[in-house]
C-alpha atoms as a PDB file:
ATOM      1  CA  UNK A   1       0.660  27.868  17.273  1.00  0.00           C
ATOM      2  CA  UNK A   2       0.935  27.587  13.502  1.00  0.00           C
ATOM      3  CA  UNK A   3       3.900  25.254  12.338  1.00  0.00           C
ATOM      4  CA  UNK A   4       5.593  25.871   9.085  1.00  0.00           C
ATOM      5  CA  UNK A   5       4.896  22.592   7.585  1.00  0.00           C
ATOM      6  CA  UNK A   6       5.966  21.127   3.929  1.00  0.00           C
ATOM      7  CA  UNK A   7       3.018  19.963   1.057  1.00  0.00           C
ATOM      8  CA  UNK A   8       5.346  17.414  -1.243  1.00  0.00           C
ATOM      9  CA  UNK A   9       3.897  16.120  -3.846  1.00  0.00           C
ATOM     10  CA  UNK A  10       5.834  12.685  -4.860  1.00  0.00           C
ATOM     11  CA  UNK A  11       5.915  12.337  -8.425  1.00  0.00           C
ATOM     12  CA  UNK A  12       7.538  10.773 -11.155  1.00  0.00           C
ATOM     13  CA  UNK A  13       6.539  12.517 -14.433  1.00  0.00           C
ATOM     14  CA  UNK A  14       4.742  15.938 -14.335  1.00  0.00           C
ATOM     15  CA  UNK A  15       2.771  16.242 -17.375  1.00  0.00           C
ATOM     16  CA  UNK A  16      -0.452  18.166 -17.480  1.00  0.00           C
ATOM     17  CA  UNK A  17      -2.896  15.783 -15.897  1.00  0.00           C
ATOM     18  CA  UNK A  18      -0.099  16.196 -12.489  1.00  0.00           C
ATOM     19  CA  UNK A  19       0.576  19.475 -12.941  1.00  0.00           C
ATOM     20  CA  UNK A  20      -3.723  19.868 -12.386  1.00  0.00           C
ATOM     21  CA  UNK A  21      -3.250  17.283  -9.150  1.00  0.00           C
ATOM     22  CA  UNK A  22      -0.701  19.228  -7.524  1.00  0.00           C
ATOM     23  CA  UNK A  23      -2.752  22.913  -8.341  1.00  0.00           C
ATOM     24  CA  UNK A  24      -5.324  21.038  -6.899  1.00  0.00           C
ATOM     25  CA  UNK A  25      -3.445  20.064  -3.499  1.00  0.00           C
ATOM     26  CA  UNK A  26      -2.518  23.334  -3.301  1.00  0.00           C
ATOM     27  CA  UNK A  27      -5.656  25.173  -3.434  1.00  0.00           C
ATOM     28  CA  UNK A  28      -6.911  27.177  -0.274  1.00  0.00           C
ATOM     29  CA  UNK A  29      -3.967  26.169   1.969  1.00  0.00           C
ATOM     30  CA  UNK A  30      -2.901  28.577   4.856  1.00  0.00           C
ATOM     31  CA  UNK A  31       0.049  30.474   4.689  1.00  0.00           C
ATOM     32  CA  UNK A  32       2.277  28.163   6.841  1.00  0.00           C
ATOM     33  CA  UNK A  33       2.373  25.433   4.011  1.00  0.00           C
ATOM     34  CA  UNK A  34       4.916  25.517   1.446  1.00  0.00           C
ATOM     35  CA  UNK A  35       4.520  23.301  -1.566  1.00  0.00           C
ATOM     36  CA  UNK A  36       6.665  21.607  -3.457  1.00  0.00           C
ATOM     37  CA  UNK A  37       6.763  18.678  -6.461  1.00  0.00           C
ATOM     38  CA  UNK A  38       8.852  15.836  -5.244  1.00  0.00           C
ATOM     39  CA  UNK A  39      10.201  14.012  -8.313  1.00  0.00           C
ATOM     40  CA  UNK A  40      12.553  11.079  -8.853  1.00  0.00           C
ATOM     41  CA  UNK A  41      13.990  10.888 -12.392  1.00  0.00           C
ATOM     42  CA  UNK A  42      16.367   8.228 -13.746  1.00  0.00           C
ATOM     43  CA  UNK A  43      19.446   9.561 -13.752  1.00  0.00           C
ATOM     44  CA  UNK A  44      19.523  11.130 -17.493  1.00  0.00           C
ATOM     45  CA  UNK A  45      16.185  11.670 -17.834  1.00  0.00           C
ATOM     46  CA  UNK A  46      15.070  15.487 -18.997  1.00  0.00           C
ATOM     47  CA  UNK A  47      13.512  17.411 -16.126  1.00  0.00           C
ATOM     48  CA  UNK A  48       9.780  18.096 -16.789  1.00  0.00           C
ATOM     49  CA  UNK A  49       9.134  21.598 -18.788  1.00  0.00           C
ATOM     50  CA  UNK A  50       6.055  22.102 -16.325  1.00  0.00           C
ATOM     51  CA  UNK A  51       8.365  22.146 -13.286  1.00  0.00           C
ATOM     52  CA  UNK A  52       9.617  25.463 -14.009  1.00  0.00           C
ATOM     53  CA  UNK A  53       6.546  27.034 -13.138  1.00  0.00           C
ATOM     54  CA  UNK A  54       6.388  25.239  -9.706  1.00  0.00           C
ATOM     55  CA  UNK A  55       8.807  24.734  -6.531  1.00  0.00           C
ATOM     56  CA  UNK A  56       9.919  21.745  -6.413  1.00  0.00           C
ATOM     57  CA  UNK A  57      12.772  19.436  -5.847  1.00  0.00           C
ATOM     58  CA  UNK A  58      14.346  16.469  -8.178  1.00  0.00           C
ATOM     59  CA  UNK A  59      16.250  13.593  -7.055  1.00  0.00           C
ATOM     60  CA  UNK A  60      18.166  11.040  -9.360  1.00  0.00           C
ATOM     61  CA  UNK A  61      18.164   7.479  -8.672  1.00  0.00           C
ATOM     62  CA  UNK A  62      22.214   7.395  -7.838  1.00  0.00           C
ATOM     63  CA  UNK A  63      21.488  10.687  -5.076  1.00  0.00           C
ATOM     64  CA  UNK A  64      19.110   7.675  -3.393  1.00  0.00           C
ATOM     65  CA  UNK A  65      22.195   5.183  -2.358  1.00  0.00           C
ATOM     66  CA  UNK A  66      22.851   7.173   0.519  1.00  0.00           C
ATOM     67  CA  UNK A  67      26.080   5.826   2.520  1.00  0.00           C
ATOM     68  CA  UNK A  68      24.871   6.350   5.856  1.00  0.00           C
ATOM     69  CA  UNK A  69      21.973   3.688   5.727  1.00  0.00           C
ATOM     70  CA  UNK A  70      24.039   0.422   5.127  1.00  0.00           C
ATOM     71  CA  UNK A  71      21.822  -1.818   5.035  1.00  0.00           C
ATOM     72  CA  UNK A  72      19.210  -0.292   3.136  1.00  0.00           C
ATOM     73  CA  UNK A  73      21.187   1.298   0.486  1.00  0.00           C
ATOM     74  CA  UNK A  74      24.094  -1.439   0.228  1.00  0.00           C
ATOM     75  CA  UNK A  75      24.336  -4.692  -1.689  1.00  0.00           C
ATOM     76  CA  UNK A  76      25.317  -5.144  -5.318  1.00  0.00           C
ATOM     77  CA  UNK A  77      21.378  -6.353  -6.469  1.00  0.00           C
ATOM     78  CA  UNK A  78      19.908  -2.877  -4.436  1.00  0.00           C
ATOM     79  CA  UNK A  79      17.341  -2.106  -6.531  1.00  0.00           C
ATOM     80  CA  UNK A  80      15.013   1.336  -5.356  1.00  0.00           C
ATOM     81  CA  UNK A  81      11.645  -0.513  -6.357  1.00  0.00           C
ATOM     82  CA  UNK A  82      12.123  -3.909  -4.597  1.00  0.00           C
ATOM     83  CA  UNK A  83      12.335  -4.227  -0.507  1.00  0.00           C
ATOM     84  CA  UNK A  84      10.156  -1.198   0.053  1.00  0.00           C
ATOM     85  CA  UNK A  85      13.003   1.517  -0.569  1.00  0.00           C
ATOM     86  CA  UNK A  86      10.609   4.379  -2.149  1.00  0.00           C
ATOM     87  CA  UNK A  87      10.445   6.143   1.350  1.00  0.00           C
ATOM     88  CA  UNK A  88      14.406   7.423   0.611  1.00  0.00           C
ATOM     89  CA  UNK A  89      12.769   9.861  -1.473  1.00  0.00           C
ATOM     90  CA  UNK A  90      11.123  11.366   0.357  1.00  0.00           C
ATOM     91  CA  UNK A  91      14.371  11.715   3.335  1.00  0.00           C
ATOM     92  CA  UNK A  92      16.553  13.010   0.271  1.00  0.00           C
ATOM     93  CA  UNK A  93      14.000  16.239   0.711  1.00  0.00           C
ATOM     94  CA  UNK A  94      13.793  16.181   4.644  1.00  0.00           C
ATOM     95  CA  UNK A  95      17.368  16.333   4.675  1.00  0.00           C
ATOM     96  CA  UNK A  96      17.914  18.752   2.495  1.00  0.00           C
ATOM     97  CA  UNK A  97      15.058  20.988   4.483  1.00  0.00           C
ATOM     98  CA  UNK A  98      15.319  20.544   8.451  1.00  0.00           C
ATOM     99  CA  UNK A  99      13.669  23.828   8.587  1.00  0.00           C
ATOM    100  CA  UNK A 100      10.355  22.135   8.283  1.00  0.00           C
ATOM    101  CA  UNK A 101       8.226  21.358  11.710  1.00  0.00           C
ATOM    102  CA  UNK A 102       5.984  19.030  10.012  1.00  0.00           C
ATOM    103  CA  UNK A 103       5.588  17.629   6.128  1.00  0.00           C
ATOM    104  CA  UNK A 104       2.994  16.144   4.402  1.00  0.00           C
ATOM    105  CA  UNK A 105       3.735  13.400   1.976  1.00  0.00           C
ATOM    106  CA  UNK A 106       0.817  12.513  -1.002  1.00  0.00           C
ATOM    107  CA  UNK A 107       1.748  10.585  -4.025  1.00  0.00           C
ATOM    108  CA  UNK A 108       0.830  11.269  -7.614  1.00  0.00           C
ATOM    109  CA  UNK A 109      -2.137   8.330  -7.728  1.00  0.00           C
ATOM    110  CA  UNK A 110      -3.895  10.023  -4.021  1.00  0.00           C
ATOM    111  CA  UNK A 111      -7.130  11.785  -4.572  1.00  0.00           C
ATOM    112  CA  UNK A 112      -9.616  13.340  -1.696  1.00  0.00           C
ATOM    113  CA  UNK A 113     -13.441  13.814  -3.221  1.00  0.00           C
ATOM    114  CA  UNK A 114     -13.411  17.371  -1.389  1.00  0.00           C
ATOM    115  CA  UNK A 115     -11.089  20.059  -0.781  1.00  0.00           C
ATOM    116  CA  UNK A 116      -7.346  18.956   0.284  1.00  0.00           C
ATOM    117  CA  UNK A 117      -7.790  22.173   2.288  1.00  0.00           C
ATOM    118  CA  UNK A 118     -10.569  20.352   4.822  1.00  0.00           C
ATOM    119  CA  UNK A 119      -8.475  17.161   5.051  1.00  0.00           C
ATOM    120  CA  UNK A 120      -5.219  18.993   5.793  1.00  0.00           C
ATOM    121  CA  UNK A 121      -7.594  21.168   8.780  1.00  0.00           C
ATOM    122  CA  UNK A 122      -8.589  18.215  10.316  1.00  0.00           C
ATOM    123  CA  UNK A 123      -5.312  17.690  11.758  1.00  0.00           C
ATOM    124  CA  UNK A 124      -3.741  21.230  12.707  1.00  0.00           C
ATOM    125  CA  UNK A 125      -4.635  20.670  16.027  1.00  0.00           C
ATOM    126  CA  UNK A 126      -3.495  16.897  16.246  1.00  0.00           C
ATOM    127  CA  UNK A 127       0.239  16.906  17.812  1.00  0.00           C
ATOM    128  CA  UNK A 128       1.115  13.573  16.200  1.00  0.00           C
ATOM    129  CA  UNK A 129       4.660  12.496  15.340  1.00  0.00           C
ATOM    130  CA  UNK A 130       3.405  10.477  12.546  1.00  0.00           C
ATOM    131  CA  UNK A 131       0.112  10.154  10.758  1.00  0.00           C
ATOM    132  CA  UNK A 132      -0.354   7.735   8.314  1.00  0.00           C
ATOM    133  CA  UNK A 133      -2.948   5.186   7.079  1.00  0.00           C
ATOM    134  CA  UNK A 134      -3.829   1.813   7.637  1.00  0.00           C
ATOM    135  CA  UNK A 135      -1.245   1.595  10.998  1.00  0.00           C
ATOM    136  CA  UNK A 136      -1.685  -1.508  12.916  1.00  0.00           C
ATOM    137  CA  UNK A 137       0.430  -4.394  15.315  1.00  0.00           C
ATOM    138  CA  UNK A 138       2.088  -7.439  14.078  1.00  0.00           C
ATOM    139  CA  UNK A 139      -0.737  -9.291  16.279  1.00  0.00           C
ATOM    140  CA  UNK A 140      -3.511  -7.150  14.573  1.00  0.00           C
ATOM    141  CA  UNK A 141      -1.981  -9.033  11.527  1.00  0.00           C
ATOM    142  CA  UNK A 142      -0.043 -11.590  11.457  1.00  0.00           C
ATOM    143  CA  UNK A 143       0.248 -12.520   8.363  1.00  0.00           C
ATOM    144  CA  UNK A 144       1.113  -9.067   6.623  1.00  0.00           C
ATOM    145  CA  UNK A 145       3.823 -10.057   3.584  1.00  0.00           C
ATOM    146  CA  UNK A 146       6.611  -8.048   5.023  1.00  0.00           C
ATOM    147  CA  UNK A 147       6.925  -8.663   8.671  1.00  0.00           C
ATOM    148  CA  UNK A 148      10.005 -11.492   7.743  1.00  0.00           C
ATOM    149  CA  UNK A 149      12.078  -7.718   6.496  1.00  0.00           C
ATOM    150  CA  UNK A 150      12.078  -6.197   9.953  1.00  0.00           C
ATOM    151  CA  UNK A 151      15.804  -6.280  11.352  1.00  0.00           C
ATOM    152  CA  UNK A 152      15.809  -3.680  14.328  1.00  0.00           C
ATOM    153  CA  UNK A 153      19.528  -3.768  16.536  1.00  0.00           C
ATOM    154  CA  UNK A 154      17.495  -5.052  19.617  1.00  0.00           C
ATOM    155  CA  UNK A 155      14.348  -8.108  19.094  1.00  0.00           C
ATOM    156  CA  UNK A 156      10.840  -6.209  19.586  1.00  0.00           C
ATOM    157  CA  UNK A 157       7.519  -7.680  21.035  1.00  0.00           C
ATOM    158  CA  UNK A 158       5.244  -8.308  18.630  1.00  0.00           C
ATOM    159  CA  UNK A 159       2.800  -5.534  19.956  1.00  0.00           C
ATOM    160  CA  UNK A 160       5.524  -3.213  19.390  1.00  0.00           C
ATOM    161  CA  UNK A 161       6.035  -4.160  15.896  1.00  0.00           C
ATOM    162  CA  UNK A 162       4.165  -2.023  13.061  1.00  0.00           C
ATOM    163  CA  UNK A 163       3.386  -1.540   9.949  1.00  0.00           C
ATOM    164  CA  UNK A 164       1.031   1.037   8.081  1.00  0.00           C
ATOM    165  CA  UNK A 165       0.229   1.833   4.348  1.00  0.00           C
ATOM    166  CA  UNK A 166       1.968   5.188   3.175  1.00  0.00           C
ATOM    167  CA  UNK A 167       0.517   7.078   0.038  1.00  0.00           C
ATOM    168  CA  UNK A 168      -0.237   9.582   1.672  1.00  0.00           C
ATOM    169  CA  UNK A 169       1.015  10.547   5.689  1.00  0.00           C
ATOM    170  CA  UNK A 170       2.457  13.836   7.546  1.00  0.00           C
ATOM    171  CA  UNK A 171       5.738  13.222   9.521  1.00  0.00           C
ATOM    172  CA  UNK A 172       7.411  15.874  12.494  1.00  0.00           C
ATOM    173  CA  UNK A 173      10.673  17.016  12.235  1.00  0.00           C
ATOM    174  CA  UNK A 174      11.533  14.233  15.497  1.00  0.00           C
ATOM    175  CA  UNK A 175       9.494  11.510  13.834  1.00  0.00           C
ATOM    176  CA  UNK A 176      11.640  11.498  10.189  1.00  0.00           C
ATOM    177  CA  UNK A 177      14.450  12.256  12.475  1.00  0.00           C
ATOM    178  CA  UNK A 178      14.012   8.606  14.230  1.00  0.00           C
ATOM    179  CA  UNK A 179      13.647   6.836  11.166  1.00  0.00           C
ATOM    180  CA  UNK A 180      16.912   8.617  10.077  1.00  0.00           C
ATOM    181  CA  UNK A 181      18.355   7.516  13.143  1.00  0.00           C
ATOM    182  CA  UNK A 182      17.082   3.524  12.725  1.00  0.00           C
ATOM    183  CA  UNK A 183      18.471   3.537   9.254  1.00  0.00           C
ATOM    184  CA  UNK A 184      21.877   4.723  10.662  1.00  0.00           C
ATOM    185  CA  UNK A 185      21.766   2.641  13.357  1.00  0.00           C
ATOM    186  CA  UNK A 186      21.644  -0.522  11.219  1.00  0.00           C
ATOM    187  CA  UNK A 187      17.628  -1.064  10.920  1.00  0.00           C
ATOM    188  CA  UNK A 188      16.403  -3.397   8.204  1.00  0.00           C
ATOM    189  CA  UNK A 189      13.800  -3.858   6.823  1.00  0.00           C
ATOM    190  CA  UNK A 190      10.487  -2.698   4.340  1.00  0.00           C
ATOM    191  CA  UNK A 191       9.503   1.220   5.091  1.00  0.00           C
ATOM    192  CA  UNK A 192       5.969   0.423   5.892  1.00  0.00           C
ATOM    193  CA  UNK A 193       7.232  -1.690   8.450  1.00  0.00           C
ATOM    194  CA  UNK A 194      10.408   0.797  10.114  1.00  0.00           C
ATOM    195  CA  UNK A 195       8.793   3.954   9.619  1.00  0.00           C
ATOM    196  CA  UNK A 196       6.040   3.680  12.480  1.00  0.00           C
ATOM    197  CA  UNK A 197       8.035   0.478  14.769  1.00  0.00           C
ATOM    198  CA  UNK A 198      10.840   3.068  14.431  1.00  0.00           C
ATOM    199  CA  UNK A 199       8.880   6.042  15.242  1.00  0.00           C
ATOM    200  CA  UNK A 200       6.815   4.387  17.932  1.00  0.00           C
ATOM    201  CA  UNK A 201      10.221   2.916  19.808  1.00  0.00           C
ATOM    202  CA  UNK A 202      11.226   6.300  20.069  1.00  0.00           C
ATOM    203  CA  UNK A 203       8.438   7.291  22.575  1.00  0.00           C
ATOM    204  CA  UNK A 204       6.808   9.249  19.626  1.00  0.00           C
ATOM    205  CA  UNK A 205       3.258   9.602  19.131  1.00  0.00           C
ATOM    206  CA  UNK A 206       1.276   7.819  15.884  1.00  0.00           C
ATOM    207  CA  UNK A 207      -2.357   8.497  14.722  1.00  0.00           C
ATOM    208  CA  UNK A 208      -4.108   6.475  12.332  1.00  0.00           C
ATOM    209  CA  UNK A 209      -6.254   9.321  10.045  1.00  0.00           C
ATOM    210  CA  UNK A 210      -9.230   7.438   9.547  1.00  0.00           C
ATOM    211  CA  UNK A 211     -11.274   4.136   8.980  1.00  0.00           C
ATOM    212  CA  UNK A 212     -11.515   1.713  12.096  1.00  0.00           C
ATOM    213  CA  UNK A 213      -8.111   1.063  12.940  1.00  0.00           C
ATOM    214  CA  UNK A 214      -6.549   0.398  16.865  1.00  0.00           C
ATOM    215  CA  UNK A 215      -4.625   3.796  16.386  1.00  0.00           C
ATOM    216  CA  UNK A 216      -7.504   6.051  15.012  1.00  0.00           C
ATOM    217  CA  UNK A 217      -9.077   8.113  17.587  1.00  0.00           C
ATOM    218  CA  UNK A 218     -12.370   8.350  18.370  1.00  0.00           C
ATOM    219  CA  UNK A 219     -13.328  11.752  16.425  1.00  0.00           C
ATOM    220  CA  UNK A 220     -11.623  10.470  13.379  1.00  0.00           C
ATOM    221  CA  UNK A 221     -13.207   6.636  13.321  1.00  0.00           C
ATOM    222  CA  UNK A 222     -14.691   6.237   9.435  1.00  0.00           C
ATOM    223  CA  UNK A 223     -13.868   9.251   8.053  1.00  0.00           C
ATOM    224  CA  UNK A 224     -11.321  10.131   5.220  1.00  0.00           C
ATOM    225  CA  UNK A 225     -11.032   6.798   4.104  1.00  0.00           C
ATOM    226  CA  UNK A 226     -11.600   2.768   4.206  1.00  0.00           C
ATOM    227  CA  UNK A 227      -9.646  -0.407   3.599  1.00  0.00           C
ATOM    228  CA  UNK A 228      -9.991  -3.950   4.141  1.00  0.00           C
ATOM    229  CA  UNK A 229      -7.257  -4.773   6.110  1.00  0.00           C
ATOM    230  CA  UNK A 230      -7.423  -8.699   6.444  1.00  0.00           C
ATOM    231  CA  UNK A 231      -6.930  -8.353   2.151  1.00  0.00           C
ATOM    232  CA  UNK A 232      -3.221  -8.090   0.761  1.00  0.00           C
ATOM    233  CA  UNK A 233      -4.595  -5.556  -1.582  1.00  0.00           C
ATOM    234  CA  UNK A 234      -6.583  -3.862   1.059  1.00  0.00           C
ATOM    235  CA  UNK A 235      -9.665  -3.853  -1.166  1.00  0.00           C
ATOM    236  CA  UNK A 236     -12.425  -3.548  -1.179  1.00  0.00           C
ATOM    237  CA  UNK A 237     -12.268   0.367   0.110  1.00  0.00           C
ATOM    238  CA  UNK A 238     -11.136   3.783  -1.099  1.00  0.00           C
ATOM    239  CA  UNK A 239      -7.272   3.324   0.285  1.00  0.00           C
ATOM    240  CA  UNK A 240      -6.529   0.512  -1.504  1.00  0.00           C
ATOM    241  CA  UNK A 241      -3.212  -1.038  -2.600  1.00  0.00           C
ATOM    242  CA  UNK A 242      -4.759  -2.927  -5.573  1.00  0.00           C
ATOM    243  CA  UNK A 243      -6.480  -2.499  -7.858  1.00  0.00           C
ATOM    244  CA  UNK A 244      -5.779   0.487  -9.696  1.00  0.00           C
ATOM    245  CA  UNK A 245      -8.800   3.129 -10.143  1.00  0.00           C
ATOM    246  CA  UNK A 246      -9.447   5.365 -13.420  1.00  0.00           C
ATOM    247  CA  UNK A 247     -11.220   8.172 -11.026  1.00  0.00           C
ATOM    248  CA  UNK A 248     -11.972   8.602  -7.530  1.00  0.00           C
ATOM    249  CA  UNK A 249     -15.300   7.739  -6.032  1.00  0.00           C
ATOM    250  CA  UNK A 250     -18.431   9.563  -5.140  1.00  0.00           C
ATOM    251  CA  UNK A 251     -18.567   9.416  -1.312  1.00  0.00           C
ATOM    252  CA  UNK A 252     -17.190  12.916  -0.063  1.00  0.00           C
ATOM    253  CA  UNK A 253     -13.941  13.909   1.905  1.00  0.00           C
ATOM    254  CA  UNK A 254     -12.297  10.661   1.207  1.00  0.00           C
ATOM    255  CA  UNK A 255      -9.129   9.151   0.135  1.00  0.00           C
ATOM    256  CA  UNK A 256      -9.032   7.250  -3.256  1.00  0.00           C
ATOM    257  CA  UNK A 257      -5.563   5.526  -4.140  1.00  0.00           C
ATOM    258  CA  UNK A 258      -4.518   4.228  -6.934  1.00  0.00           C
ATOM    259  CA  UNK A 259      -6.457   6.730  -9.159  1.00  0.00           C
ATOM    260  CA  UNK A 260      -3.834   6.439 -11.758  1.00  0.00           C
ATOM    261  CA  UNK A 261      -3.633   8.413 -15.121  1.00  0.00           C
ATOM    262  CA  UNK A 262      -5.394   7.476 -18.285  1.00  0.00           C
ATOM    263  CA  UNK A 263      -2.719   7.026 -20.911  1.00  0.00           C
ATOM    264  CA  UNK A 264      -4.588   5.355 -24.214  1.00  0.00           C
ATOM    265  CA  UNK A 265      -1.057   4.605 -26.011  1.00  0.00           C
ATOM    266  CA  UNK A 266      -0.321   2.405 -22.907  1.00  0.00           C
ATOM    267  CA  UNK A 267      -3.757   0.926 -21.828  1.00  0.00           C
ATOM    268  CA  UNK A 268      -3.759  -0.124 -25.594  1.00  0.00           C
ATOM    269  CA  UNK A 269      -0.597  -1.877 -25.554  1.00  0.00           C
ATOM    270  CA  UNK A 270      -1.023  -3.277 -22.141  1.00  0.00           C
ATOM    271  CA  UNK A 271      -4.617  -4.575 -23.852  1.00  0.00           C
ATOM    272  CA  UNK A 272      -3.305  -6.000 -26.725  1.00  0.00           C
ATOM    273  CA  UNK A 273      -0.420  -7.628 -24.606  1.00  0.00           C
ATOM    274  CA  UNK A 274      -3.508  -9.141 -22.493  1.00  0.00           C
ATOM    275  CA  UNK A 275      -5.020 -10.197 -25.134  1.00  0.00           C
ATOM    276  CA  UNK A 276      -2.358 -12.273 -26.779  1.00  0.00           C
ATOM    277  CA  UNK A 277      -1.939 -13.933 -23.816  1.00  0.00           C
ATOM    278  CA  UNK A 278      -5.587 -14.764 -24.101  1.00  0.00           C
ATOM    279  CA  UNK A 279      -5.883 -16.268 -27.049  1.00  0.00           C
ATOM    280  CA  UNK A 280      -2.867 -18.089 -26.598  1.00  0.00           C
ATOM    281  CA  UNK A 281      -3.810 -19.869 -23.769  1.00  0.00           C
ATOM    282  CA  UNK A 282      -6.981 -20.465 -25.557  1.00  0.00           C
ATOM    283  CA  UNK A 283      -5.261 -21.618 -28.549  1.00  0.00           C
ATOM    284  CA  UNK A 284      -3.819 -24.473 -26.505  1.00  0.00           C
ATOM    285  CA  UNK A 285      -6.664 -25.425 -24.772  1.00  0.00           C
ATOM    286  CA  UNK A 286      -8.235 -25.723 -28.145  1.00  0.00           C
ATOM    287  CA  UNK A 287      -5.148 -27.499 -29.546  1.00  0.00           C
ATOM    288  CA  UNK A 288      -5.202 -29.986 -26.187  1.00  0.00           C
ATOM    289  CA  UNK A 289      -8.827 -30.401 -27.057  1.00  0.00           C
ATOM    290  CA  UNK A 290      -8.584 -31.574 -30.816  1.00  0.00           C
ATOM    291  CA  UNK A 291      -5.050 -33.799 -30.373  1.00  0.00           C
ATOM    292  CA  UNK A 292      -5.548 -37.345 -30.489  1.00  0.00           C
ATOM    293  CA  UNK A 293      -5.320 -39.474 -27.569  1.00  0.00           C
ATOM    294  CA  UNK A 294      -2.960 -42.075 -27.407  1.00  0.00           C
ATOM    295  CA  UNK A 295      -4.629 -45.672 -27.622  1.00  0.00           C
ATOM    296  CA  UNK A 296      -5.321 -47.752 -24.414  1.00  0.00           C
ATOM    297  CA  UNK A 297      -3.503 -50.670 -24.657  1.00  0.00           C
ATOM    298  CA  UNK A 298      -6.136 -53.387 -24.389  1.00  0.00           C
ATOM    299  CA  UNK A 299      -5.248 -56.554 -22.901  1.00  0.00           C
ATOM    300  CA  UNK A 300      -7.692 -59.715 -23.926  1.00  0.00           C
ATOM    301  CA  UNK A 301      -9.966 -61.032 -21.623  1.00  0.00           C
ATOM    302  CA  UNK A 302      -8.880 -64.165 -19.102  1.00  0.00           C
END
């Protein structure tokens, strides 16, 4: 049974270097996927030229505050970038398109060293609520930076709390439906953490993709990517938080993330901003180096 499932493409500019990504992502797929560009623009920025040639679907930062999550969207310092808010997106177009059985979310900065076509096959078959990355227990680790956001109404054993990493992941119709549900209900917390606990509570399934998680299954165990999951930025591996890749790797049918875009304007400024710091801080090393010391007070001899 083919499901009519959603390809978005989460964006923030679409020049020419995205506008090849997303022809990429698209290439070979069956006829049941529908592709779009998912793009969040500040609220008077232009819409891209390129998008005209595409489906897709913009949403302004203001569209994001959406009054039925109150604690995620409230509080006078809400800010879409801090707390782990990004995954609001992504619900503004879920929304907006119940008619979709499943969807399948990859950012700008995901690459697969094969076709998307083969990764997107692997996992007709799989009747998952969720798949997504990196997905482990609070006691798989402990120490994971965001656990101290997780607010659900009722207290959770730790084995029940989740988290995964989500650059790329493919959500059912039910499984965005309970994380619409938590954030209604009052859930707090950072979506990496809410989106599988949430999903999970509900008596949904979760898969982990790939690499040598507790959730991947068998047939899927080192394949389509790896991460270091004891490291915060997940490195080394090809599904990495940090830090930021120029071009995906060699090894075939994996995930790379972050491959970001080359932009020479902005490496050079970023350089030249690294490099002040530089030689400042070697300027007063040297400076701390050549000052004179103040004189030991010398006291004479009993």
């Amino acid at each position: 049974m083919t499901r009519r499932t959603a390809l978005l493409f989460q964006t923030h500019f679409f020049d020419r270097g995205a506008a090849r990504s997303f022809a990429r992502l698209t290439r070979g797929l069956p006829a049941h996927y529908e592709p779009h560009v998912l793009i969040h623009l500040p609220p008077d920025a232009p819409v891209p030229p390129r998008l005209a040639r595409v489906p897709h679907h913009v949403v302004r930062t203001p569209e994001l505050r959406f009054p039925a999550y109150p604690t995620k969207c409230g509080g006078a310092d809400w800010n879409l970038w801090n707390g782990g808010h990004t995954d609001l997106i992504l619900l503004h177009f879920l929304r907006a398109h119940p008619e979709y059985d499943r969807s399948w979310l990859v950012e700008y900065d995901v690459r697969f060293s094969g076709p998307w076509s083969r990764f997107f096959a692997a996992f007709e078959e799989i009747d998952a609520d969720l798949i997504v990355p990196v997905l482990r227990r609070r006691t798989d680790q402990p120490d994971w930076m965001w656990w101290h956001t997780l607010r659900p109404p009722e207290p959770l054993a730790p084995e029940a709390t989740l988290c995964a990493f989500m650059p790329v992941l493919r959500v059912s119709r039910a499984g965005w439906q309970a994380v619409d549900a938590a954030w209604r209900a009052g859930w707090g917390g950072h979506s990496e953490t809410v989106w599988p606990t949430a999903i999970a509570a509900a008596g949904l399934s979760i898969v982990d993709p790939g690499g040598h998680g507790p959730f991947t299954p068998p047939a899927l165990r080192g394949r389509f990517y790896s991460s270091t999951m004891a490291d915060i930025g997940l490195a080394p591996g090809t599904l990495m938080w940090k830090p930021p890749l120029y071009r995906p790797g060699n090894r075939p049918d994996m995930l790379w993330h972050p491959v970001k875009p080359f932009w020479p304007r902005a490496e050079l400024r970023q350089a030249l901003r690294d490099l002040r710091v530089d030689l400042g801080a070697a300027r007063r090393r040297l400076l701390a180096a050549l000052s004179p010391r103040p004189a030991r007070e010398t006291r004479p001899l009993p």
